[in-house]
N, C-alpha and C. Protein backbone atom coordinates (compact mmCIF):
# COMPACT_ATOMS: atom_id res chain seq x y z
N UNK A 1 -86.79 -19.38 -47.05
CA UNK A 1 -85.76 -18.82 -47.89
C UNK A 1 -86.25 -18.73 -49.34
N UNK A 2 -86.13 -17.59 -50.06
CA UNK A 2 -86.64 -17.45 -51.52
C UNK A 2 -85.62 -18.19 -52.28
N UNK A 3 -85.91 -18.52 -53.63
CA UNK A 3 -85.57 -19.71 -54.38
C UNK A 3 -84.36 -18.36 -54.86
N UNK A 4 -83.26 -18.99 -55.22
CA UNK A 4 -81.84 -18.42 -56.00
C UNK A 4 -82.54 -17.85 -57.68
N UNK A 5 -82.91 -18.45 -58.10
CA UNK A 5 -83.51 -18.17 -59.74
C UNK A 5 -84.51 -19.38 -59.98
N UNK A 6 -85.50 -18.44 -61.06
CA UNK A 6 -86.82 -18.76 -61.06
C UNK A 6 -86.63 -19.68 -62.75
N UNK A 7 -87.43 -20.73 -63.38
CA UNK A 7 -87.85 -21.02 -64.86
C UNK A 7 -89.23 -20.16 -64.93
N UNK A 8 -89.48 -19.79 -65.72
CA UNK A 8 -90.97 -19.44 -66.45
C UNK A 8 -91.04 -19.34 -67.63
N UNK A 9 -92.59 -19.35 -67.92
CA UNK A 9 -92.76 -19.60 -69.23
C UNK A 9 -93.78 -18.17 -69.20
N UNK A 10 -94.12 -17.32 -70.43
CA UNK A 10 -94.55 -16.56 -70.96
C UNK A 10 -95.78 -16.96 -72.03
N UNK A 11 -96.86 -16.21 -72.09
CA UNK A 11 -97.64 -16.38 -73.40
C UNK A 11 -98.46 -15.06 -73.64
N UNK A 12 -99.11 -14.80 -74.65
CA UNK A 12 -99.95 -13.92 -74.99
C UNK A 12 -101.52 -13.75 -74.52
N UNK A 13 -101.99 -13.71 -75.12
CA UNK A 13 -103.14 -13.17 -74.91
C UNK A 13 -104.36 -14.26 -75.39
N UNK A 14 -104.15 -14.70 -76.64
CA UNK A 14 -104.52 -16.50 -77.10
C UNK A 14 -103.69 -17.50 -76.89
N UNK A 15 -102.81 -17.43 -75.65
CA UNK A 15 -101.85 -18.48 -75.75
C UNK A 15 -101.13 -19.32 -77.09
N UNK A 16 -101.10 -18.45 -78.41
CA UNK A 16 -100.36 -19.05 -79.42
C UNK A 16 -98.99 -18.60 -79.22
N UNK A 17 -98.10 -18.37 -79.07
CA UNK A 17 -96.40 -17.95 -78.46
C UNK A 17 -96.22 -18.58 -77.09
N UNK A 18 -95.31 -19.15 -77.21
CA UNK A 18 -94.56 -19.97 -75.45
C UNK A 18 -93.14 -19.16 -75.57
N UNK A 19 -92.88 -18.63 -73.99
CA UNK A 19 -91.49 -18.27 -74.27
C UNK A 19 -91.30 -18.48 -72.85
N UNK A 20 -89.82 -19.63 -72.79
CA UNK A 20 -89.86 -19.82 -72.12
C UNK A 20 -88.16 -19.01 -71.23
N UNK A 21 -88.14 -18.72 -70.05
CA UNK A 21 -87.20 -17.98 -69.67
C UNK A 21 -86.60 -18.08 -68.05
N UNK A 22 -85.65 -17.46 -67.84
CA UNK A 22 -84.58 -17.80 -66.82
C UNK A 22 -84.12 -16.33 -65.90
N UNK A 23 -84.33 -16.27 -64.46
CA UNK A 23 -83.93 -15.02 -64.20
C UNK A 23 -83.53 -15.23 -62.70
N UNK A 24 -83.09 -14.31 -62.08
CA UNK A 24 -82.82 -14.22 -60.78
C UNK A 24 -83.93 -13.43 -59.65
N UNK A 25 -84.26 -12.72 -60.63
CA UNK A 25 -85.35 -11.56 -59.79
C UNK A 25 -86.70 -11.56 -60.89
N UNK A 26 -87.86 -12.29 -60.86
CA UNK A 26 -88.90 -12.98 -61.20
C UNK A 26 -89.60 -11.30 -61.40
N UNK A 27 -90.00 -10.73 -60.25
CA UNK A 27 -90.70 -9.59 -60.47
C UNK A 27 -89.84 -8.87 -61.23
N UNK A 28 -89.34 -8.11 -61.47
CA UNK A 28 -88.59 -7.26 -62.19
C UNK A 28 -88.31 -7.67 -63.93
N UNK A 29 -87.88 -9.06 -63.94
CA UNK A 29 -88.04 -9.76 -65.20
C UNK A 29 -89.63 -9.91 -65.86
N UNK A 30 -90.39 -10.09 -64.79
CA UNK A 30 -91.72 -9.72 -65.83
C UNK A 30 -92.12 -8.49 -66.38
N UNK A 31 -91.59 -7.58 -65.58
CA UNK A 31 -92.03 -6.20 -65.54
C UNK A 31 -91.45 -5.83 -66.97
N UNK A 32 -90.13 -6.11 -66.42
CA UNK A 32 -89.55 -5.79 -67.93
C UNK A 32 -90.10 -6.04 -69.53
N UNK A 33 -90.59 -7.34 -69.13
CA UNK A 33 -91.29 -8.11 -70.37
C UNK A 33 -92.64 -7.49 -70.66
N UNK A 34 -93.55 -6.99 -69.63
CA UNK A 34 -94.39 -6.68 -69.61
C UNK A 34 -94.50 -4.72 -70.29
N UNK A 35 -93.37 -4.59 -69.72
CA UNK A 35 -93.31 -2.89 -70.31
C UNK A 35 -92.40 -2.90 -71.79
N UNK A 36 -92.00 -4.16 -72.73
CA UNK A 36 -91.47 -3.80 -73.68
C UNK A 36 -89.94 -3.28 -73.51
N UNK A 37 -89.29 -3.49 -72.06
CA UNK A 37 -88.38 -2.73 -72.30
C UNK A 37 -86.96 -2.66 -73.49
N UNK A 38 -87.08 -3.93 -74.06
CA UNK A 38 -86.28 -4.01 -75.34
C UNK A 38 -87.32 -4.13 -76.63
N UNK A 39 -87.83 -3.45 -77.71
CA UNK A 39 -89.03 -3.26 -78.10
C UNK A 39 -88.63 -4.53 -79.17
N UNK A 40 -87.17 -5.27 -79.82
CA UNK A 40 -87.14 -5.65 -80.44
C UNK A 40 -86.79 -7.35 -80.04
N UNK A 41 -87.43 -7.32 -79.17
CA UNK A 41 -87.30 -8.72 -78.34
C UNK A 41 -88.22 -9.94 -78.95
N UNK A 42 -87.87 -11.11 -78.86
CA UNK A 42 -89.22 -11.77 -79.13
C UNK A 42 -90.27 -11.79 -78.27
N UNK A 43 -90.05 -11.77 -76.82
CA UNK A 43 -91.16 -11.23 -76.07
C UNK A 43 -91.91 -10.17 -76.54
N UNK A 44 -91.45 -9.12 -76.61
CA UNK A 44 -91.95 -7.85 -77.62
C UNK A 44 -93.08 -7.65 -78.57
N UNK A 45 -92.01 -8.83 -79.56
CA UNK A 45 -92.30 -8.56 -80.65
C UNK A 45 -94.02 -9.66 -81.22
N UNK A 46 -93.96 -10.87 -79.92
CA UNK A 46 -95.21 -11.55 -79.86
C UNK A 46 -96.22 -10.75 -78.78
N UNK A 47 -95.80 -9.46 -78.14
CA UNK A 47 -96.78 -9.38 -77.22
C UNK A 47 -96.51 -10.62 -75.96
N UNK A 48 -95.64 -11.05 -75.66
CA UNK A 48 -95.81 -12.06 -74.41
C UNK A 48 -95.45 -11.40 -73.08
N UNK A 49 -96.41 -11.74 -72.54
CA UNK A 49 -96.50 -10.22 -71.36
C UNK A 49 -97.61 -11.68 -70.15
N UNK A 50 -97.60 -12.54 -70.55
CA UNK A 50 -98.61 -12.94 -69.39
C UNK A 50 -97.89 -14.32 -68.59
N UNK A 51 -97.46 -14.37 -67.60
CA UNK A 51 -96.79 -15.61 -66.83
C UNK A 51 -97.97 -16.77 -66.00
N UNK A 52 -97.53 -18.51 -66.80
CA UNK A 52 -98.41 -18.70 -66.72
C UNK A 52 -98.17 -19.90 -66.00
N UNK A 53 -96.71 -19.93 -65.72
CA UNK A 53 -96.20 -21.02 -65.47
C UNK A 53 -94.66 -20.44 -64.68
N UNK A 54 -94.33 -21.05 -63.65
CA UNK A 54 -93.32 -20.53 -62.97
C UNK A 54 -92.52 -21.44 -61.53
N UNK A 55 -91.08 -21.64 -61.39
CA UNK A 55 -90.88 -22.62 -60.31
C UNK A 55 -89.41 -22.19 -59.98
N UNK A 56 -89.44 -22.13 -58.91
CA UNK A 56 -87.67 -21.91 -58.34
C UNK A 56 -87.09 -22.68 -58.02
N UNK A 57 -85.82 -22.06 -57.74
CA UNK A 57 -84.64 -22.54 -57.78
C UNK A 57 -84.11 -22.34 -56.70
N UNK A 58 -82.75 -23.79 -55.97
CA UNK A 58 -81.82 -23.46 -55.05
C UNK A 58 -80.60 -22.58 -55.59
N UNK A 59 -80.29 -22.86 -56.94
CA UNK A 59 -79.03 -22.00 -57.77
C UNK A 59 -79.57 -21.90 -58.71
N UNK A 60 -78.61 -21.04 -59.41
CA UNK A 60 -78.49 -20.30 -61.01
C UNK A 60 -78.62 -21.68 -61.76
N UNK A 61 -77.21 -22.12 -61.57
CA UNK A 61 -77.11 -23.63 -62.45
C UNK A 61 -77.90 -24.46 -62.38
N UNK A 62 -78.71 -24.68 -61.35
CA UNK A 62 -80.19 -25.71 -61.44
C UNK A 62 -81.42 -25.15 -62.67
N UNK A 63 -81.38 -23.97 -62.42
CA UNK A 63 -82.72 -23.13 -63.35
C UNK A 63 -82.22 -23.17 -64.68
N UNK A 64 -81.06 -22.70 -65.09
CA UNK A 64 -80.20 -22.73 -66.30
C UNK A 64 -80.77 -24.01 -66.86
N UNK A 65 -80.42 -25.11 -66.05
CA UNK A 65 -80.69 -26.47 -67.01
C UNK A 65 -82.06 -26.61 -67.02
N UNK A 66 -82.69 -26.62 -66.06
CA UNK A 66 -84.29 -26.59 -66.21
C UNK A 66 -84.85 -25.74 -67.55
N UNK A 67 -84.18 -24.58 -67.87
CA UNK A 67 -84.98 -23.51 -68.91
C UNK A 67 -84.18 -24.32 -70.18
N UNK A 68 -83.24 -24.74 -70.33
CA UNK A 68 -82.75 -25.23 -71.22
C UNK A 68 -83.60 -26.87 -72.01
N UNK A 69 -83.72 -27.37 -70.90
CA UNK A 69 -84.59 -28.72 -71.02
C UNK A 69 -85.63 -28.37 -71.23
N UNK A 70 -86.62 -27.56 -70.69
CA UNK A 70 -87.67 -27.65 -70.96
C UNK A 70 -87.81 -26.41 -72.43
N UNK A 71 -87.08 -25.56 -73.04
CA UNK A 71 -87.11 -25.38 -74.44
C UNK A 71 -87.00 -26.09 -75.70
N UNK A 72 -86.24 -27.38 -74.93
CA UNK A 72 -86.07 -28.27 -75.68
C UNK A 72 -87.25 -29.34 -76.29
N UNK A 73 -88.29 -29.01 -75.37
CA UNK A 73 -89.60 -30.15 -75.50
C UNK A 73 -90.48 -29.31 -76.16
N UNK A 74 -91.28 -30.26 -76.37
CA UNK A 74 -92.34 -29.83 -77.78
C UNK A 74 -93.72 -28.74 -77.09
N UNK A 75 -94.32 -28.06 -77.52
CA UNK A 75 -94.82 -27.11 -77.59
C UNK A 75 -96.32 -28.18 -76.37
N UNK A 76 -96.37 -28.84 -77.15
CA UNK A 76 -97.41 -30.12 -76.52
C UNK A 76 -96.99 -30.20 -74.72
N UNK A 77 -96.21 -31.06 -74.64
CA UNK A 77 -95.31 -31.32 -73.46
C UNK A 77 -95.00 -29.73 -72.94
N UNK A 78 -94.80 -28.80 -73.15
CA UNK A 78 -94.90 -27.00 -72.46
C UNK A 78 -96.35 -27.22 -72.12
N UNK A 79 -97.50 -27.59 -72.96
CA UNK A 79 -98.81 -27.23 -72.38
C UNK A 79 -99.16 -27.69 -71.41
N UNK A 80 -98.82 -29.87 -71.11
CA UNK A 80 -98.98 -30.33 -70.04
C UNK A 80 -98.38 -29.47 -69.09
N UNK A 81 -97.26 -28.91 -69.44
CA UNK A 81 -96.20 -28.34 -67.91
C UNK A 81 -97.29 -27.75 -67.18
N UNK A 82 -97.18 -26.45 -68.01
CA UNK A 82 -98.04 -25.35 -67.83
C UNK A 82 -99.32 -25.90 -66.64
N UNK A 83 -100.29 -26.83 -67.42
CA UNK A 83 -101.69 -27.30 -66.76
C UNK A 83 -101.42 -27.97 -65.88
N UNK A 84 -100.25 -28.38 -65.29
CA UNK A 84 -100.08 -29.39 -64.45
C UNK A 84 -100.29 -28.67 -62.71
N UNK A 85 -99.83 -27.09 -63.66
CA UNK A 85 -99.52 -26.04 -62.26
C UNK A 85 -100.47 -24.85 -62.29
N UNK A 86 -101.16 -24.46 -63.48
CA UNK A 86 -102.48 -24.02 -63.90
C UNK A 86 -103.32 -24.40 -65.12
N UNK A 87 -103.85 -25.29 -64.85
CA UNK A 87 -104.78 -26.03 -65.81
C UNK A 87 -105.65 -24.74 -66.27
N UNK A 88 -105.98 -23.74 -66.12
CA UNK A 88 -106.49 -22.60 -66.53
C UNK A 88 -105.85 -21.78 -67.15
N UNK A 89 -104.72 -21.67 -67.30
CA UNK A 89 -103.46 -20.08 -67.98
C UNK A 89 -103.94 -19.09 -67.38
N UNK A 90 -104.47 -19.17 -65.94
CA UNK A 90 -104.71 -17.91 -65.65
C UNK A 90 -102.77 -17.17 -65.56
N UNK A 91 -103.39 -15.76 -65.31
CA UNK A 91 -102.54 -14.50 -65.52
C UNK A 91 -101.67 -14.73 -64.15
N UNK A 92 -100.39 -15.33 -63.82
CA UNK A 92 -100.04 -15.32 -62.60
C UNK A 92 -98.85 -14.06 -62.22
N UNK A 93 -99.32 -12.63 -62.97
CA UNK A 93 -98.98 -11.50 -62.67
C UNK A 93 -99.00 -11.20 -60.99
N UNK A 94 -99.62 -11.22 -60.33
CA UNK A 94 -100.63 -10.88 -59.16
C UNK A 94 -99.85 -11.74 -58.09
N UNK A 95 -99.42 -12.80 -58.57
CA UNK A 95 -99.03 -14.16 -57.60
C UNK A 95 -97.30 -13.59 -57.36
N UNK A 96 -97.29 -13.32 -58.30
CA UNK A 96 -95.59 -13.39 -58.38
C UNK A 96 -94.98 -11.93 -57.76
């Protein structure tokens, strides 16, 4: 059974921008991010187009608090996340 809604996190191209985010439909939400479709977004507007980090959900309300908590932690603590599940930042475009 596919997960209800996904957490992910976003970065650029030097991994300086984390953005971290909440959706129901994972492919389509990157796409979006990835094509600019709101040009005045902070995704946008850093270029964050690359998923590097990503985990589902049984419900909405589980992911909600997950994206919420983990915006809340320090930029440091996002990097462990991140490496814990790709110690590389590879591009997990392809996966998802």
């Amino acid at each position: 059974m596919l997960p209800a809604a996904y957490v992910y996190i976003l970065t650029n191209r030097h991994h300086t921008v984390l953005y971290v985010g909440m959706t129901t439909d994972l492919r389509t939400r990157l796409w979006e991010h990835q094509q600019k479709i709101n040009p005045s977004s902070f995704s946008a507007r850093y270029n964050l187009y690359k998923p590097v980090y990503y985990k589902g959900f049984d419900c909405e309300e589980e992911a909600r608090e997950q994206e919420l908590y983990i915006k809340g932690k320090s930029r440091k603590w996002k990097e462990e996340l991140i490496c814990g599940m790709n110690r590389d930042w590879n591009d997990f475009t392809d996966i998802i």
